[in-house]
Protein backbone atom coordinates (compact mmCIF):
# COMPACT_ATOMS: atom_id res chain seq x y z
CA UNK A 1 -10.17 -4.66 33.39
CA UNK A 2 -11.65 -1.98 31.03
CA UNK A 3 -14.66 -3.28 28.33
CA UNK A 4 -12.01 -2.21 26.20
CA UNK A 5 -9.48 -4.41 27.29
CA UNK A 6 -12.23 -7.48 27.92
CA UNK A 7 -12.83 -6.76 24.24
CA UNK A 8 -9.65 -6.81 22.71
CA UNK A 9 -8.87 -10.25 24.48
CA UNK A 10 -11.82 -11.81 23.30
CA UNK A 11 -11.03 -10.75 19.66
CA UNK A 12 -7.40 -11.62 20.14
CA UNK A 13 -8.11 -15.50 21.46
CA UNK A 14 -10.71 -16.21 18.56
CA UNK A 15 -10.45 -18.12 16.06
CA UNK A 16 -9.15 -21.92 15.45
CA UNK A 17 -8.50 -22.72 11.47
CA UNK A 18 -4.48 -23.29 9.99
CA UNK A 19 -3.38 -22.42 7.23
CA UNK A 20 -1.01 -24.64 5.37
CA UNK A 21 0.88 -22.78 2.31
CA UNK A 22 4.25 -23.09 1.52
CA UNK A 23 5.00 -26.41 3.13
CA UNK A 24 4.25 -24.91 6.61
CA UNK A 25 1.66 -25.13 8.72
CA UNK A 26 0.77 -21.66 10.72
CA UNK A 27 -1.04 -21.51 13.98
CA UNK A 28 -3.98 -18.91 14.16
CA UNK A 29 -5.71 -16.61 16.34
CA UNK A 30 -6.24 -19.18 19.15
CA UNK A 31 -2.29 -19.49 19.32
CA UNK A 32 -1.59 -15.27 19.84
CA UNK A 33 0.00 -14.05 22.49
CA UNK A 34 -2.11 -11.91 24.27
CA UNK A 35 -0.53 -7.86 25.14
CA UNK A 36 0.22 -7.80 28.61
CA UNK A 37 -0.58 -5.21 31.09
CA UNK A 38 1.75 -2.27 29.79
CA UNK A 39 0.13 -3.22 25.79
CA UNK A 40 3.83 -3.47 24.55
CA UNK A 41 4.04 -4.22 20.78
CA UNK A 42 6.48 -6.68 19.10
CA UNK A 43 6.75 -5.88 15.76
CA UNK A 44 8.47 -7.46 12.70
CA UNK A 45 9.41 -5.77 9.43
CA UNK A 46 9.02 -8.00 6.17
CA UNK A 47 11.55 -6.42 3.78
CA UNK A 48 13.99 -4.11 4.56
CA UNK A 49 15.38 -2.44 1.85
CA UNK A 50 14.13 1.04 1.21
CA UNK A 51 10.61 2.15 2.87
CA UNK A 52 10.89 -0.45 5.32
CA UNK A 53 13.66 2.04 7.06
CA UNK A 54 10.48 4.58 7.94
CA UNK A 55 8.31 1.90 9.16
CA UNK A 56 11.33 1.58 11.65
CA UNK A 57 11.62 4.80 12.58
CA UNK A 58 7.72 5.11 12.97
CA UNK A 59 8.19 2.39 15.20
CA UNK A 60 10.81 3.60 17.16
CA UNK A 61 9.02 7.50 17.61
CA UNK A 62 6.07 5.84 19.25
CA UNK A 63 6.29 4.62 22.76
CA UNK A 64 5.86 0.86 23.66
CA UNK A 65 6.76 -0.50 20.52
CA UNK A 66 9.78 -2.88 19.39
CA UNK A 67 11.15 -4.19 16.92
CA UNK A 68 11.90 -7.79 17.48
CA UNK A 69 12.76 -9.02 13.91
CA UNK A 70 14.11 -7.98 10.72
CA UNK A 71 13.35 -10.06 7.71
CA UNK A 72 14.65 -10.10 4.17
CA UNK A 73 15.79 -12.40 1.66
CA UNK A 74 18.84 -10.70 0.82
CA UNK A 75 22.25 -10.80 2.89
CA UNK A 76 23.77 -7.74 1.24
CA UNK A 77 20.38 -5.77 2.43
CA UNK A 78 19.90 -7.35 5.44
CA UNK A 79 23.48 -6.87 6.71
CA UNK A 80 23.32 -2.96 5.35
CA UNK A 81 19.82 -2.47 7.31
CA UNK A 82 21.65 -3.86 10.78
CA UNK A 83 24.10 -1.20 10.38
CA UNK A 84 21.69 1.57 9.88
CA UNK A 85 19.38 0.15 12.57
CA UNK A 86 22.61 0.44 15.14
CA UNK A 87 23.23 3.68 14.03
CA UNK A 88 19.47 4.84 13.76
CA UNK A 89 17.41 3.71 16.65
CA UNK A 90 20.49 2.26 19.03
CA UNK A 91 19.88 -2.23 18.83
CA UNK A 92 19.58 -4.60 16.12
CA UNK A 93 16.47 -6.45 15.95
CA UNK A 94 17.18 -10.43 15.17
CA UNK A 95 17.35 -11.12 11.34
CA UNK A 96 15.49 -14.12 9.89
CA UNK A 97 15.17 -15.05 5.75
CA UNK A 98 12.02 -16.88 5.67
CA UNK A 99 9.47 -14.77 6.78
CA UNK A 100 7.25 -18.29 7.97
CA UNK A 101 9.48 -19.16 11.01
CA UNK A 102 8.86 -15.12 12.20
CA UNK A 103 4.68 -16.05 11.45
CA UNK A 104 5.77 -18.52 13.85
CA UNK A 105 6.97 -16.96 16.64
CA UNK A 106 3.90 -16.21 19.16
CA UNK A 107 6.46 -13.14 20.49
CA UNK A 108 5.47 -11.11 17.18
CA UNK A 109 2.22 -9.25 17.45
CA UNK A 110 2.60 -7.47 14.16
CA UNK A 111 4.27 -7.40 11.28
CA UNK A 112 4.76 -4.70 8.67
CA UNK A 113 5.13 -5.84 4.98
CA UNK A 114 7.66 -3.94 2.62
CA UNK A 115 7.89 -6.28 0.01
CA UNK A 116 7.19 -6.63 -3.64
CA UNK A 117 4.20 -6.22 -4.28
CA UNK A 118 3.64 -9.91 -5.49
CA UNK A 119 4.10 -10.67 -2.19
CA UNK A 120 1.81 -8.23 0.08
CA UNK A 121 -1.66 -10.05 -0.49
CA UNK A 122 -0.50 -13.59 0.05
CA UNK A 123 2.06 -12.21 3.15
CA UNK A 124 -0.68 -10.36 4.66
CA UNK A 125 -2.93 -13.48 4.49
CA UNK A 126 -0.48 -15.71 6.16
CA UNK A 127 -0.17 -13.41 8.86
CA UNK A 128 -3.52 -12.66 9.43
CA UNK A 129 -3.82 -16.75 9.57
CA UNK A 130 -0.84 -16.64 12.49
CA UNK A 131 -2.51 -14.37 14.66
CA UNK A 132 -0.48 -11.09 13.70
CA UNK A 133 -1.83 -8.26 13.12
CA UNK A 134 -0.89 -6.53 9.95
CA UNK A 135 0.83 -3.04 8.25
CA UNK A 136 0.85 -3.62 4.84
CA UNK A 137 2.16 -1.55 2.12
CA UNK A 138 0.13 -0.33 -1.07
CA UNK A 139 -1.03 -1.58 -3.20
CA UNK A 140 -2.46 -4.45 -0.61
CA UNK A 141 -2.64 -6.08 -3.72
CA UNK A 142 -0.71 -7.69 -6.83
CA UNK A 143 -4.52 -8.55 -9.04
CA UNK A 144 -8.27 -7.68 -8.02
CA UNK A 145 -8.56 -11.61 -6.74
CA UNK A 146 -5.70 -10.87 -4.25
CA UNK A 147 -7.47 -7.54 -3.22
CA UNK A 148 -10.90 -9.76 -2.94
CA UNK A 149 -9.48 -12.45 -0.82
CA UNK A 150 -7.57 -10.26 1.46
CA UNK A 151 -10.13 -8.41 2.47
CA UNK A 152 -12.34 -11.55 3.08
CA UNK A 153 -8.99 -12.79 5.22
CA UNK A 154 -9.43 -9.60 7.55
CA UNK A 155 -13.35 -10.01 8.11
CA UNK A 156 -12.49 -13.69 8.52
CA UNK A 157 -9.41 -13.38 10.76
CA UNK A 158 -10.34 -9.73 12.75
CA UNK A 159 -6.74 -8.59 12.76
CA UNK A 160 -6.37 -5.47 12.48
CA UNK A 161 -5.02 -4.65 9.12
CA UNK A 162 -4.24 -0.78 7.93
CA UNK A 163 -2.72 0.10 4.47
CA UNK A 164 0.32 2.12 4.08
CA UNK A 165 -1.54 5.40 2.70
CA UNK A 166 0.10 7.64 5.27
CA UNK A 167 -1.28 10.57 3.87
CA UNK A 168 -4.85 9.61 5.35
CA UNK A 169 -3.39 10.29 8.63
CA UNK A 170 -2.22 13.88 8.19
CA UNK A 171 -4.05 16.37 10.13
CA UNK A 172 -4.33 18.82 7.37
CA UNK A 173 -6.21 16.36 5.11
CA UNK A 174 -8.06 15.27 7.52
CA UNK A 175 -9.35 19.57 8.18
CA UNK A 176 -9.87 19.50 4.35
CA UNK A 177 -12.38 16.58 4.91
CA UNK A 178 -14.00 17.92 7.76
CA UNK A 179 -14.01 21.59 5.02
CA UNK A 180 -15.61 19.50 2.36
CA UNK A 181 -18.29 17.61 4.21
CA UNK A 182 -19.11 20.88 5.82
CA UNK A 183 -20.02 22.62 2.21
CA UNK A 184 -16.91 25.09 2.37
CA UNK A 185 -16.62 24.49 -1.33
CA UNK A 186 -19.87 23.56 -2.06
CA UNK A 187 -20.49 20.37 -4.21
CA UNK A 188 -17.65 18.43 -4.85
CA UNK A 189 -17.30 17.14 -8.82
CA UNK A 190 -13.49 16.61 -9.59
CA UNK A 191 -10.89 15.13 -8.05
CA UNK A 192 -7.43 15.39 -9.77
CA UNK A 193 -4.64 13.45 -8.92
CA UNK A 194 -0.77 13.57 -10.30
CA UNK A 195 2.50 11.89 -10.26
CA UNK A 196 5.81 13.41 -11.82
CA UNK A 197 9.23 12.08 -11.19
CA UNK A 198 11.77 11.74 -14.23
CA UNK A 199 12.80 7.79 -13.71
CA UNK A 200 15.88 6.60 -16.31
CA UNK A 201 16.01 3.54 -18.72
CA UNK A 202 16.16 0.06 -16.40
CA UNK A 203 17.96 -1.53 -19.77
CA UNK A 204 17.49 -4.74 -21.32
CA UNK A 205 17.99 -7.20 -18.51
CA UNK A 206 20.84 -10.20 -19.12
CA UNK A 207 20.33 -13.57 -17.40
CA UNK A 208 22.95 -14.22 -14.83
CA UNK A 209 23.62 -16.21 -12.05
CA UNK A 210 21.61 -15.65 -8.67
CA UNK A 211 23.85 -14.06 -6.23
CA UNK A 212 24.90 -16.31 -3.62
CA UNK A 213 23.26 -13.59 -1.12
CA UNK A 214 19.79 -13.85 -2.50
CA UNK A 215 17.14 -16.31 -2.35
CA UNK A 216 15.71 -16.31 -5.61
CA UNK A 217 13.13 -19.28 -4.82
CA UNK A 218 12.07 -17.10 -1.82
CA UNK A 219 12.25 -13.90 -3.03
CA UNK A 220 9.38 -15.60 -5.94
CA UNK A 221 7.49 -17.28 -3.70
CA UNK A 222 3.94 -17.27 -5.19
CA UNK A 223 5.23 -15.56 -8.07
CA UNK A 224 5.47 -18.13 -11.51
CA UNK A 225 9.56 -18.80 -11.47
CA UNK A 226 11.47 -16.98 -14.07
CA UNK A 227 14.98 -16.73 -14.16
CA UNK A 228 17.49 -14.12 -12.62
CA UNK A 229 18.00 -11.35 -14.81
CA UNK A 230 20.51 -8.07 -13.59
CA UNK A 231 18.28 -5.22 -14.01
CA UNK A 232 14.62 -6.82 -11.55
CA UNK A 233 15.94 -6.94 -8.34
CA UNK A 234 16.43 -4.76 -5.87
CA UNK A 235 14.11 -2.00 -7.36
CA UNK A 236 12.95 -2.63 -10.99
CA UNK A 237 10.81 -5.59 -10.03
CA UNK A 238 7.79 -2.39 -9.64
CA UNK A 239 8.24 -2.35 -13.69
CA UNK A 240 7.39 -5.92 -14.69
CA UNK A 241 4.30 -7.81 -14.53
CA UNK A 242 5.43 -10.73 -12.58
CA UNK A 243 5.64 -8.63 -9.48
CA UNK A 244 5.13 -5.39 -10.12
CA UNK A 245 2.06 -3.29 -10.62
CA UNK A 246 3.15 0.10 -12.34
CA UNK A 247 3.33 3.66 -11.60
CA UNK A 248 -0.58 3.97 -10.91
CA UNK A 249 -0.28 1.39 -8.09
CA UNK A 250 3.37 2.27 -6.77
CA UNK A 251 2.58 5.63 -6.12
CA UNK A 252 -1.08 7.01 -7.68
CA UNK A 253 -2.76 4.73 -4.90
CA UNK A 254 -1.69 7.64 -2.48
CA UNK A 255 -3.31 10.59 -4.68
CA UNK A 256 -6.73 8.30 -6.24
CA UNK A 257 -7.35 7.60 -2.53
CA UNK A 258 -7.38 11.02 -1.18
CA UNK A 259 -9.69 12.12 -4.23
CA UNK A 260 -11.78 9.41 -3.56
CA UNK A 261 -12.28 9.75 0.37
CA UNK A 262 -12.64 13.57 -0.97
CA UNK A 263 -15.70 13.12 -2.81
CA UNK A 264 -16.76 10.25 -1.24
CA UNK A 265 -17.25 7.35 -3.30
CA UNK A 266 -16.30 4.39 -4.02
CA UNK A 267 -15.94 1.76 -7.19
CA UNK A 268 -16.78 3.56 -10.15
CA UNK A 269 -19.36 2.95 -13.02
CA UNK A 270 -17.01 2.92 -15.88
CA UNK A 271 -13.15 3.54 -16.07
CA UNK A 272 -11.12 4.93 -19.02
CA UNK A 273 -6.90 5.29 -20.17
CA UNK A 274 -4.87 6.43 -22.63
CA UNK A 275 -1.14 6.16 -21.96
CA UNK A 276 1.76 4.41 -23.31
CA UNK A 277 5.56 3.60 -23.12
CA UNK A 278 6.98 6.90 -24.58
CA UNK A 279 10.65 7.23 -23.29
CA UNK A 280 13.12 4.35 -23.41
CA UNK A 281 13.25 1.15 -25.53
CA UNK A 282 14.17 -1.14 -22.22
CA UNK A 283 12.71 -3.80 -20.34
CA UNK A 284 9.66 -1.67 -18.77
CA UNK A 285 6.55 -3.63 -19.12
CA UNK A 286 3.79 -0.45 -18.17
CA UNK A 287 3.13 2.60 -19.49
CA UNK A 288 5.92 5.20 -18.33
CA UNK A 289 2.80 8.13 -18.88
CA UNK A 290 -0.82 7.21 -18.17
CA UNK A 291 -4.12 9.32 -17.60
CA UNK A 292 -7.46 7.63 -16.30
CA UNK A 293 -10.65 8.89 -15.54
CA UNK A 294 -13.03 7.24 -13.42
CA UNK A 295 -16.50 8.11 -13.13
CA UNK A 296 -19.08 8.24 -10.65
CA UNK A 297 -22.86 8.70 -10.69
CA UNK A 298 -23.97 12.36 -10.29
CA UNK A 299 -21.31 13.57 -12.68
CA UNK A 300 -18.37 13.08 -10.40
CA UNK A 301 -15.31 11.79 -11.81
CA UNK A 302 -11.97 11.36 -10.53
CA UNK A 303 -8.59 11.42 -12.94
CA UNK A 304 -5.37 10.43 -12.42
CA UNK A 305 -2.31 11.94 -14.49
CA UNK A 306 1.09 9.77 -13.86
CA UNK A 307 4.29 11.02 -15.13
CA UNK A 308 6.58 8.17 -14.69
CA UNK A 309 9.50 9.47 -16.94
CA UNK A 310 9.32 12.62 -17.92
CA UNK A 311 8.46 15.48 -15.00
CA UNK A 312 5.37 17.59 -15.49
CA UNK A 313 6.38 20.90 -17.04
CA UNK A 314 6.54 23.77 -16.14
CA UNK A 315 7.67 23.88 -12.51
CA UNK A 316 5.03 21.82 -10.73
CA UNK A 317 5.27 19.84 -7.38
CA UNK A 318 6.24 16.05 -7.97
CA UNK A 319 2.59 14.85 -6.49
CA UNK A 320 -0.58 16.03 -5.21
CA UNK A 321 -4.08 16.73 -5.79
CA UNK A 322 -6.78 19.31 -6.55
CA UNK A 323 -10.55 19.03 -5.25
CA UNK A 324 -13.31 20.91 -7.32
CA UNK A 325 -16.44 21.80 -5.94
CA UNK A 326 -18.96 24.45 -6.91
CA UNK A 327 -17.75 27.37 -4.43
CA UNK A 328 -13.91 26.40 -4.47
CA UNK A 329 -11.24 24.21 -4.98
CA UNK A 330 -8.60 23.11 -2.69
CA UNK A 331 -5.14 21.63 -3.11
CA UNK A 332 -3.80 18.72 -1.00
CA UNK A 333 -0.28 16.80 -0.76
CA UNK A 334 1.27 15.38 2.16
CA UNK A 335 2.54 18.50 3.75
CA UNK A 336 0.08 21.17 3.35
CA UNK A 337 -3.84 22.26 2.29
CA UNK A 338 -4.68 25.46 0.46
CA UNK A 339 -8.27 26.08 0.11
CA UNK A 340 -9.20 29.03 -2.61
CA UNK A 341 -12.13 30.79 -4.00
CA UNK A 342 -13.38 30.44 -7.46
CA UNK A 343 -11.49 33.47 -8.60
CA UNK A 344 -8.33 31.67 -7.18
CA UNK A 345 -8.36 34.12 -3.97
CA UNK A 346 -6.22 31.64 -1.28
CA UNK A 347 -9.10 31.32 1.91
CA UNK A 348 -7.15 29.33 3.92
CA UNK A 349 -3.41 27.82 3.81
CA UNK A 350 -2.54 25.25 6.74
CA UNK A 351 1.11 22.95 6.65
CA UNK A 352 1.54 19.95 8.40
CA UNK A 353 3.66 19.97 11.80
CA UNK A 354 6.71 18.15 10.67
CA UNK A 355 7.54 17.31 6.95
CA UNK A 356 7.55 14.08 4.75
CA UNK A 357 8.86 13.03 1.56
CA UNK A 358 7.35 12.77 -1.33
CA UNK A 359 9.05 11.69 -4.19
CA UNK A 360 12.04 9.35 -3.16
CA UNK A 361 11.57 5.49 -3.07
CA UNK A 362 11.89 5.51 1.40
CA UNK A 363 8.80 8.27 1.84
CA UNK A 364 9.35 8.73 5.41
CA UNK A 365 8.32 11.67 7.82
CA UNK A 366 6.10 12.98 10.49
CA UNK A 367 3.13 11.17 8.78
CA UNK A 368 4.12 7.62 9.15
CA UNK A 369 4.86 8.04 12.85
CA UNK A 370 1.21 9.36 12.80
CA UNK A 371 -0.04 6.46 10.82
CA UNK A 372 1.53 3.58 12.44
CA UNK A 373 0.89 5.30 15.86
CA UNK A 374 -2.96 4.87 14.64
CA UNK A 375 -1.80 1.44 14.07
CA UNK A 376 -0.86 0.64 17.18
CA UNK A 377 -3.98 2.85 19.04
CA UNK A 378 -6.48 0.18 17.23
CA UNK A 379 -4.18 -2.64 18.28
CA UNK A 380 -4.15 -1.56 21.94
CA UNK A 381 -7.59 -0.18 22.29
CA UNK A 382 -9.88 -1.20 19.09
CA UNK A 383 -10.06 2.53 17.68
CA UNK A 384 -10.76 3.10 14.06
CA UNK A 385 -7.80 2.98 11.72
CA UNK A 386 -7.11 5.55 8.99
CA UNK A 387 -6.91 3.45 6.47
CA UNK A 388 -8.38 -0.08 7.57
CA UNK A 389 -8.01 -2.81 4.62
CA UNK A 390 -11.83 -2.90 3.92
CA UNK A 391 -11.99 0.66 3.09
CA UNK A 392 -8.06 1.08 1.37
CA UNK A 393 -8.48 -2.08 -0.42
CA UNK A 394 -10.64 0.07 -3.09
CA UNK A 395 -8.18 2.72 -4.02
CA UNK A 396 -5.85 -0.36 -5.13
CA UNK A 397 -9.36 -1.56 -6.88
CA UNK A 398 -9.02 1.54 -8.91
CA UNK A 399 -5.39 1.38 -9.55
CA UNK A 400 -6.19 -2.22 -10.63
CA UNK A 401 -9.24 -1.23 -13.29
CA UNK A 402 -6.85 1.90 -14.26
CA UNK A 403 -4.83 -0.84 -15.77
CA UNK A 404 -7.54 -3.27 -17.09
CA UNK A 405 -8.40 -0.12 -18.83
CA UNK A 406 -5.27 0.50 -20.37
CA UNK A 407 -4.51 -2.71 -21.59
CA UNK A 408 -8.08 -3.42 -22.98
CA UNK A 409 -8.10 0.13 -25.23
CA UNK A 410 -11.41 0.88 -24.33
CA UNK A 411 -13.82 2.21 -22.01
CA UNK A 412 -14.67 -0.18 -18.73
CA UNK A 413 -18.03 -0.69 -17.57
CA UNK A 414 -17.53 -1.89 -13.78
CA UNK A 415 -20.18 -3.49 -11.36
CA UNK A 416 -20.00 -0.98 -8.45
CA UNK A 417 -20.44 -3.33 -6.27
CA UNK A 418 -18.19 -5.60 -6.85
CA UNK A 419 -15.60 -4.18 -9.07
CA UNK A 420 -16.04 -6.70 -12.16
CA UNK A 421 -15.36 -5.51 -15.46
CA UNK A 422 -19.04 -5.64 -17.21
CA UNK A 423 -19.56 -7.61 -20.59
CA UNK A 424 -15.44 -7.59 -21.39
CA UNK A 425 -14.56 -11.27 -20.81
CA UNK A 426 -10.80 -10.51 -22.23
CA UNK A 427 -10.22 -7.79 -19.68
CA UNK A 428 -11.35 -10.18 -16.69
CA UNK A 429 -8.61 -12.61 -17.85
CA UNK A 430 -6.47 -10.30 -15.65
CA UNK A 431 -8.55 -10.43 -12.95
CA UNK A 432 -6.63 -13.47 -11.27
CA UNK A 433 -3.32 -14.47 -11.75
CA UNK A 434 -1.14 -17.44 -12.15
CA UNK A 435 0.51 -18.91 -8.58
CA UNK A 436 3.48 -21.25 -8.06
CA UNK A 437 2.65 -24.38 -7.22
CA UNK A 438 2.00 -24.28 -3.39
CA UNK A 439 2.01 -20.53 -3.11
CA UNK A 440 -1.68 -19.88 -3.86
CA UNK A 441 -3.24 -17.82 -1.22
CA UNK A 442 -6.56 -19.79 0.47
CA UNK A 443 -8.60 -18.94 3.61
């Protein structure tokens, strides 16, 4: 047996605290089942509707993996997903509703969590509390308190636990690191983030009855119960804030994290946004068009521009980022890096082997089989992760204060160290969240 191995065991069998939430009672780390010899992965996907379909086929392109459950709290989706799981990667997994009895099932060494994102702190918690080890989408986090605790969960637990920030596994990000820490373009100042897509009016939702498909109660979970309205589920949840976390979270956690690992920092001293609801008189509880700026010691700041409804005009790519140092600048998105000059002569221009999306609500491609196959590397063999919960959990930290900022109409002052809005008791009111009764996440 390798130390590897030896290691990996020992980490695997420790542990003997429950975790009782949701009127079940979860067994922990003592209660895991161990890999065996050939370090085969059982997997199970938490929500299935849309980017849950690449976490499958990530799963599927790397070897040793399978996919033993599919859970969601819809029959309509669920029975839809079979079908495209037959068709896609040849079996069906088993379906289950309640994601608990899957938390349950000692088979399951790891689950990846798809859900909305009211659920993917408190999910990711229970998990950890089972024994699985976890994939969790961004933002890891619905409020800064979630972000806090779930991070404490991992150092707690030792699961593995990686965030869903693919692009932190592409090789050609990963050059432009190794270009910036090497001086190529000097001393890095600015990073500049941006998100266009052109998203229509979600209306002004009626209360109706819950489908006879769909647990509601379930679907909530820790979530304060409201009732069913026709425009929140399957996709609109992202635009209230019950569940949802806005545009800066749902997709500027990609682009703020690459600046940030870019420059190399992380909370900032002070955060600022202007922004507001522009567009469409409907149910949409964020801004549809934001820009922050955070800033760091040593004049470094990092901005984020989000163009919810509306594209960015004239003809510019639907995401991506721009590093500024002293000698150059280079450009970043998920499928290429251009490095240039300061007189805007292109120095180098690399693309990534295979392409993934970048705009569309699935998101899928070559870097997701790269990411989860990291994933499953730090299961097998305790490498680093790309994006380990410790380190990702910040990005959503800035997401989080991007909004704090917003709402509160002023400049931030933040503790770096541990995130706090300084000397604004109004803006820390949205620090924490009310739970359902029972639902309340606890180590």
């Amino acid at each position: 047996m390798t130390n590897n191995r030896r290691d990996f065991i020992k980490k695997t069998t420790a542990g003997s605290l429950a975790l009782t939430l949701g009127g079940l009672t979860f067994p922990t780390m003592a209660n895991a089942r161990i890999l065996g010899a050939n370090d085969h992965i059982n997997c199970a996907i938490l929500g299935v509707r849309s980017r849950a379909k690449a976490h499958v086929m990530a799963i599927h392109a790397n070897t040793n993996a399978k996919i033993l459950y599919n859970c969601d709290v819809d029959d309509v989706i669920i029975e839809e997903h079979n079908a495209w799981c037959q068709k896609n990667i040849g079996y069906v997994p088993k379906v289950e509703k309640d994601f608990r009895k899957i938390l349950e099932d000692k088979d399951v060494d790891a689950v990846f969590i798809a859900t909305p994102e009211h659920w993917h702190a408190p999910m990711a918690i229970m998990a950890m509390q089972a024994g699985k080890h976890v994939y969790i989408e961004k933002p890891c986090s619905h409020n800064p308190h979630e972000n806090d605790l779930l991070v404490a969960a991992q150092n707690k637990y030792g699961k593995k636990v990686q965030m869903g920030n693919q692009q932190r596994s592409a090789l050609t990000s990963i050059q432009a690191i190794q270009d910036i820490r090497a001086g190529e373009i000097g001393e890095v100042y600015k990073g500049e983030a941006y998100y266009s897509n052109n998203r229509g009016s979600i209306g002004t939702g009626k209360e109706i009855a819950v489908p006879k498909t769909l647990d509601w109660d379930l679907w909530q979970g820790p979530a304060p119960r409201e009732a069913y309205r026709d425009n929140v589920h399957p996709y609109n949840w992202h635009w209230f804030r019950t569940w949802g976390t806005g545009e800066i979270h749902n997709n500027g956690t990609h682009e703020v994290d690459i600046c940030r690992w870019a420059l190399g920092v992380d909370l900032p001293e002070s955060v600022t946004s202007f922004g507001g609801k522009y567009t469409f008189d409907d149910d949409w509880e964020f801004v549809d068009n934001q820009q922050v700026t955070f800033k760091y010691p040593n004049n470094k700041f990092i901005t984020w521009t989000g163009h919810s409804r509306g594209v960015i005009m004239p003809d510019q790519p639907g995401r991506g980022v721009t590093i500024y140092g002293s000698k150059g600048i280079i450009q970043l998105d998920r499928n290429f890096y251009k490095q240039f000059d300061l007189q805007g002569n292109a120095i180098k221009l690399e693309f990534e082997k295979a392409p993934s999306a970048t705009t569309n609500t699935r998101g899928g491609g070559s870097l997701d089989v790269d990411h989860v196959g990291n994933f499953f590397d730090a299961i097998r063999r305790d490498t680093s992760l790309h994006a380990e919960i410790n380190d990702a959990s910040i990005s959503t930290m800035l997401c989080h204060l991007g909004n704090m900022a917003q709402d509160a109409g002023e400049t931030l002052k933040i503790d770096q160290k541990t995130g706090k809005v300084l000397n604004n008791e109004q803006a820390m009111k949205s620090w924490k969240r009310e739970y359902a009764k029972g639902w309340e996440p606890k180590l």
